[in-house]
N, C-alpha and C. Protein backbone atom coordinates (compact mmCIF):
# COMPACT_ATOMS: atom_id res chain seq x y z
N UNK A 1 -11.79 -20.91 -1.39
CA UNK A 1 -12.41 -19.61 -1.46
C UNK A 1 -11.66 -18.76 -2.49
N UNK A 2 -12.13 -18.31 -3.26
CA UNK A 2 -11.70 -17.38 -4.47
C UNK A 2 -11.57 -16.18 -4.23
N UNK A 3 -10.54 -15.25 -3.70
CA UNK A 3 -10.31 -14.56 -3.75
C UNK A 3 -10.01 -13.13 -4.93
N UNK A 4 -10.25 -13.71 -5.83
CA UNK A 4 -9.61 -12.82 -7.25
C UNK A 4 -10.45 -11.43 -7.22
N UNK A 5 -11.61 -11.55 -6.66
CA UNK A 5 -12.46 -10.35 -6.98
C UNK A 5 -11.75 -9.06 -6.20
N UNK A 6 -10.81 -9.67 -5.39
CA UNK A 6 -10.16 -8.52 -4.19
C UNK A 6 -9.52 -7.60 -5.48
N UNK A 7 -9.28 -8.63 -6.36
CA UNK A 7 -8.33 -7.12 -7.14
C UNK A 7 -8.41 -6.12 -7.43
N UNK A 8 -9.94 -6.11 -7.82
CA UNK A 8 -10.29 -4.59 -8.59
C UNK A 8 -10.45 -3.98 -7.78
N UNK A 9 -10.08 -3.90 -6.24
CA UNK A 9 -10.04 -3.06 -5.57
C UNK A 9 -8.55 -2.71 -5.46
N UNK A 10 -7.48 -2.54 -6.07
CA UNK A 10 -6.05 -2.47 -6.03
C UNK A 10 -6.14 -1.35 -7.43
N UNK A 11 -5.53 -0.54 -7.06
CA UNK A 11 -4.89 0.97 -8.02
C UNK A 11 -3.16 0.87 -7.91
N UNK A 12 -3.03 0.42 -8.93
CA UNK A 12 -1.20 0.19 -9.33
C UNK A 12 -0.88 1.48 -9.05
N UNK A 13 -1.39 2.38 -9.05
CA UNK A 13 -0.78 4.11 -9.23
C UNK A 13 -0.19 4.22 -7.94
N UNK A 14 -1.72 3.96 -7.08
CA UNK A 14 -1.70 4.24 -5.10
C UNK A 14 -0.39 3.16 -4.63
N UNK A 15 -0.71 1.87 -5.66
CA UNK A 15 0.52 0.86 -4.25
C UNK A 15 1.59 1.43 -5.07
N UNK A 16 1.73 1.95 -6.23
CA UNK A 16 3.52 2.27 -6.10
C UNK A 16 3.96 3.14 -5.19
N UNK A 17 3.34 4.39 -4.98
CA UNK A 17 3.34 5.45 -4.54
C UNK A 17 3.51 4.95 -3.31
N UNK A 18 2.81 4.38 -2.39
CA UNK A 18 3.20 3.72 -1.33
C UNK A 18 3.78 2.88 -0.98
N UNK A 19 4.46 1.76 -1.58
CA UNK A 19 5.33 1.25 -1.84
C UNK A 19 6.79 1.89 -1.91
N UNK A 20 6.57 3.08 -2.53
CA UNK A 20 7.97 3.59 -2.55
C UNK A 20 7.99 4.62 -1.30
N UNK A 21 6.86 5.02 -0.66
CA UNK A 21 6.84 5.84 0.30
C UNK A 21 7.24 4.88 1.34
N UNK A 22 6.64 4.13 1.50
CA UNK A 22 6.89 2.95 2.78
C UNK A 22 8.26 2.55 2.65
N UNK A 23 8.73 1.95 1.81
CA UNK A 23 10.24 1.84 1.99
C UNK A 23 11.10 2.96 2.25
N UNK A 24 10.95 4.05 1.72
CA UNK A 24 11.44 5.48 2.20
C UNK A 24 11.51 5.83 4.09
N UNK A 25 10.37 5.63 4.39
CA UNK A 25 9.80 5.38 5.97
C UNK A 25 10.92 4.39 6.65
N UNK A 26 10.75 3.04 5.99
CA UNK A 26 11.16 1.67 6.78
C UNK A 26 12.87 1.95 6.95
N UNK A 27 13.67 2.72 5.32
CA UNK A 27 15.11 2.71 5.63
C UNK A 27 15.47 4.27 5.78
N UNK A 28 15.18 4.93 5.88
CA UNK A 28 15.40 6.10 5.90
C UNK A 28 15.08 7.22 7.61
N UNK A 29 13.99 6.71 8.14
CA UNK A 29 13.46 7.66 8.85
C UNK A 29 13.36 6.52 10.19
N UNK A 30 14.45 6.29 10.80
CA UNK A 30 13.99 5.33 11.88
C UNK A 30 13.35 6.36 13.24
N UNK A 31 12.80 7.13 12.95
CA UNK A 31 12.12 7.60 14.86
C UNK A 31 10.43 6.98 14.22
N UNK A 32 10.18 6.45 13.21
CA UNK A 32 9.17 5.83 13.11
C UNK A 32 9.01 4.40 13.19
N UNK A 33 8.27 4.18 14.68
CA UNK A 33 8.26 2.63 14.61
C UNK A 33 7.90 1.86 13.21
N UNK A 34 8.45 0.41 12.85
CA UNK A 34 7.98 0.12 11.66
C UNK A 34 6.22 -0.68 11.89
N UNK A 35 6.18 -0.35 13.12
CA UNK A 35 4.68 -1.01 13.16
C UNK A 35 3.58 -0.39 13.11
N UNK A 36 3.72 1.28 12.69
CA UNK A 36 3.61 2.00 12.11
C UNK A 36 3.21 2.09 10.66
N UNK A 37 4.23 1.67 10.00
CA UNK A 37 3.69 1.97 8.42
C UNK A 37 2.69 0.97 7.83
N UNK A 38 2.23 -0.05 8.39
CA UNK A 38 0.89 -0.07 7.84
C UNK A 38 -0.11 0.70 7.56
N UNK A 39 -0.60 1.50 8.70
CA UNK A 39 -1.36 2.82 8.90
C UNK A 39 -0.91 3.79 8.58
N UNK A 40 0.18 4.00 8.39
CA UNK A 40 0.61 5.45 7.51
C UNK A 40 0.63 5.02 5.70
N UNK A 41 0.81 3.91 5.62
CA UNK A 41 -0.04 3.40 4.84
C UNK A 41 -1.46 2.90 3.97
N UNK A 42 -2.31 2.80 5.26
CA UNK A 42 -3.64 2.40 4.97
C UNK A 42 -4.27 4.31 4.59
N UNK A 43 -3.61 5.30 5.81
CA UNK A 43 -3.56 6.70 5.46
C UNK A 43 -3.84 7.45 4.34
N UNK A 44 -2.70 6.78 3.87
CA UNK A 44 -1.79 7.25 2.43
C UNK A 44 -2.93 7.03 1.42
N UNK A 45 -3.01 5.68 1.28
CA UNK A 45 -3.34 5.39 0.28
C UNK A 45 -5.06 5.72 0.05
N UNK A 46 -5.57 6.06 1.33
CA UNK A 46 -7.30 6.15 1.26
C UNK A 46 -7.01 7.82 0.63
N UNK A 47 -6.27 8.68 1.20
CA UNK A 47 -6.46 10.29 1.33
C UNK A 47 -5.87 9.52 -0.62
N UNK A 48 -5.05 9.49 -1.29
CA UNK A 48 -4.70 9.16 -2.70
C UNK A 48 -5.84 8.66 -3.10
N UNK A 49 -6.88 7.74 -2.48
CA UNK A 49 -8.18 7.24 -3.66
C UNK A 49 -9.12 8.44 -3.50
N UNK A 50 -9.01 9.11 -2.29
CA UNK A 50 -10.26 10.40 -2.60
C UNK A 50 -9.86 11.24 -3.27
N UNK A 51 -8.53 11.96 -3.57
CA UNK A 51 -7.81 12.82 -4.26
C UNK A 51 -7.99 12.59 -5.55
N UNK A 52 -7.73 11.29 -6.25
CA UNK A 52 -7.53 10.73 -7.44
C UNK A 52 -8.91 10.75 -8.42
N UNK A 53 -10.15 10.47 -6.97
CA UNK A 53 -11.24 10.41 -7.49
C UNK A 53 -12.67 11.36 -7.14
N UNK A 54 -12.11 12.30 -6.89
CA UNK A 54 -13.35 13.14 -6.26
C UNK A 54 -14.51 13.84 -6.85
N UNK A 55 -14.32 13.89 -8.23
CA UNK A 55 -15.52 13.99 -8.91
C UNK A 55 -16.36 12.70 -9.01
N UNK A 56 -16.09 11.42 -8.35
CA UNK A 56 -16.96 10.27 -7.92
C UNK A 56 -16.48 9.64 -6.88
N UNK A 57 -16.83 10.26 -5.66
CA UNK A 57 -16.57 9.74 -4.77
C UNK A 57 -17.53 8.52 -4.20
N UNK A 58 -16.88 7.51 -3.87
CA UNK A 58 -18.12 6.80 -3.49
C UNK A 58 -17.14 5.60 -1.96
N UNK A 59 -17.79 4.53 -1.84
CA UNK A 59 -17.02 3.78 -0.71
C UNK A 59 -16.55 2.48 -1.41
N UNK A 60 -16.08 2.43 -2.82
CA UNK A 60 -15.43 1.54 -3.13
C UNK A 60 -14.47 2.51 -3.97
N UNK A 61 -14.42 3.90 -3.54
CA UNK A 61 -13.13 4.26 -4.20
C UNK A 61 -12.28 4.62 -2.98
N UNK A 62 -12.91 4.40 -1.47
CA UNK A 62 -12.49 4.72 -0.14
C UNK A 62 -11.45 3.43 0.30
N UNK A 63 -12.23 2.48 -0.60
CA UNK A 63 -12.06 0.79 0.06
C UNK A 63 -10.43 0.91 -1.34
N UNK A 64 -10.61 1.03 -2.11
CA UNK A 64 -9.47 0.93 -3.44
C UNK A 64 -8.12 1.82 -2.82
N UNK A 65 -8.56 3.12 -2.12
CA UNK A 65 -7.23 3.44 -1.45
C UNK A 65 -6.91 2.67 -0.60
N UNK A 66 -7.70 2.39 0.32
CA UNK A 66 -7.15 1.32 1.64
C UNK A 66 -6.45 0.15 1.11
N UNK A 67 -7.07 -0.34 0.55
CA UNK A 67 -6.46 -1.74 -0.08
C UNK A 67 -5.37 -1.51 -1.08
N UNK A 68 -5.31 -0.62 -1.70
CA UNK A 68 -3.95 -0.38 -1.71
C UNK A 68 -3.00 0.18 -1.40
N UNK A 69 -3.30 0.51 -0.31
CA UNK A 69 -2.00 1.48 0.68
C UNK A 69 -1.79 0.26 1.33
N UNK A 70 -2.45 -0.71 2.19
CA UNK A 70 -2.25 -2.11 3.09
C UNK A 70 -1.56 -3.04 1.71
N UNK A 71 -1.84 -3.06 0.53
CA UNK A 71 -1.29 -3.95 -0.15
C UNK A 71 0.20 -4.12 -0.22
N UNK A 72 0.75 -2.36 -0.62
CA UNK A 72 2.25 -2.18 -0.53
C UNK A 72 3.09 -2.75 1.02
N UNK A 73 2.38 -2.79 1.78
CA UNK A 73 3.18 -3.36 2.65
C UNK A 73 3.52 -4.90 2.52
N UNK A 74 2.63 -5.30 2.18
CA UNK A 74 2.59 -6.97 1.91
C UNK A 74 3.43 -7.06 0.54
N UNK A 75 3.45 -6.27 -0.55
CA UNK A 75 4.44 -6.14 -1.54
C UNK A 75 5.67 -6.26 -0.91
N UNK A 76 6.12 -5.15 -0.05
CA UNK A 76 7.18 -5.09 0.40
C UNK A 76 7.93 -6.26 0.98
N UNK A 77 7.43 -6.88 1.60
CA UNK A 77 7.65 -7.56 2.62
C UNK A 77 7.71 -8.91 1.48
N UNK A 78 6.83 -8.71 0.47
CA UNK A 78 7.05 -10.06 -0.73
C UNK A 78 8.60 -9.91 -1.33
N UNK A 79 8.48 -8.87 -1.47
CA UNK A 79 9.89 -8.64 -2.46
C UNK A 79 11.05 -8.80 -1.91
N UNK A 80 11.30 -8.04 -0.24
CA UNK A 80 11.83 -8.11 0.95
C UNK A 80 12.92 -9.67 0.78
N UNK A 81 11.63 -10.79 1.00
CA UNK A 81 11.85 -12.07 1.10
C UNK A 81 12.55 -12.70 -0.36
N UNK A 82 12.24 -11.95 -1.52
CA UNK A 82 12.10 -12.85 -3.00
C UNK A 82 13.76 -12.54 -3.08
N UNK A 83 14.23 -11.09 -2.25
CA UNK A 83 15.69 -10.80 -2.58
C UNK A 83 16.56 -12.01 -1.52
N UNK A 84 15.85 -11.74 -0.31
CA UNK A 84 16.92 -12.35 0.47
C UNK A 84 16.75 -14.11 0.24
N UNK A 85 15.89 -14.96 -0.42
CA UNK A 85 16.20 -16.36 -1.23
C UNK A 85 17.14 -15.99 -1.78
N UNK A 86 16.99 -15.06 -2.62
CA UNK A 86 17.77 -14.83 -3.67
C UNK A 86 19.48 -15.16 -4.07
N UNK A 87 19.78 -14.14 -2.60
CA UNK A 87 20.86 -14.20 -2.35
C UNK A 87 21.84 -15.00 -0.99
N UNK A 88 21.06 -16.42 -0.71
CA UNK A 88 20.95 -17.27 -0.28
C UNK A 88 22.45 -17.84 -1.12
């Protein structure tokens, strides 16, 4: 199954932004469970695709925040892992 088409629903702008928000959350602010920042995530990043785009709002610029606010977590958690091989 080919997945590639998922991409163009991904905004590099939204997953940094959340990406760096989410790690901010995960080491910084522990009275927030971390099972949590998905959804303060998925949050994030939808309220950032309507903001970003509101002179065309539509439900694939609703779906482009979501998917990339949920993406940064899975970033995280990629990179998370790529350090600790790393330093294996």
């Amino acid at each position: 199954m080919d997945l590639s088409f998922l991409s163009e629903f991904i905004n590099l702008g939204i997953l940094g932004i959340c990406l760096c928000i989410g790690y901010v959350i995960k080491t910084s602010l522990d009275f927030i469970p971390n099972k949590y920042i998905p959804l303060i995530m998925l949050i994030l990043g939808t309220i950032l695709g309507i903001v970003t785009n509101l002179d065309s709002l539509s439900i694939n610029v609703v779906l482009t925040g979501m998917f990339s606010g949920l993406a940064s977590t899975g970033m995280y958690e990629m990179f998370k892992n790529l350090i600790n091989k790393e330093s294996e």
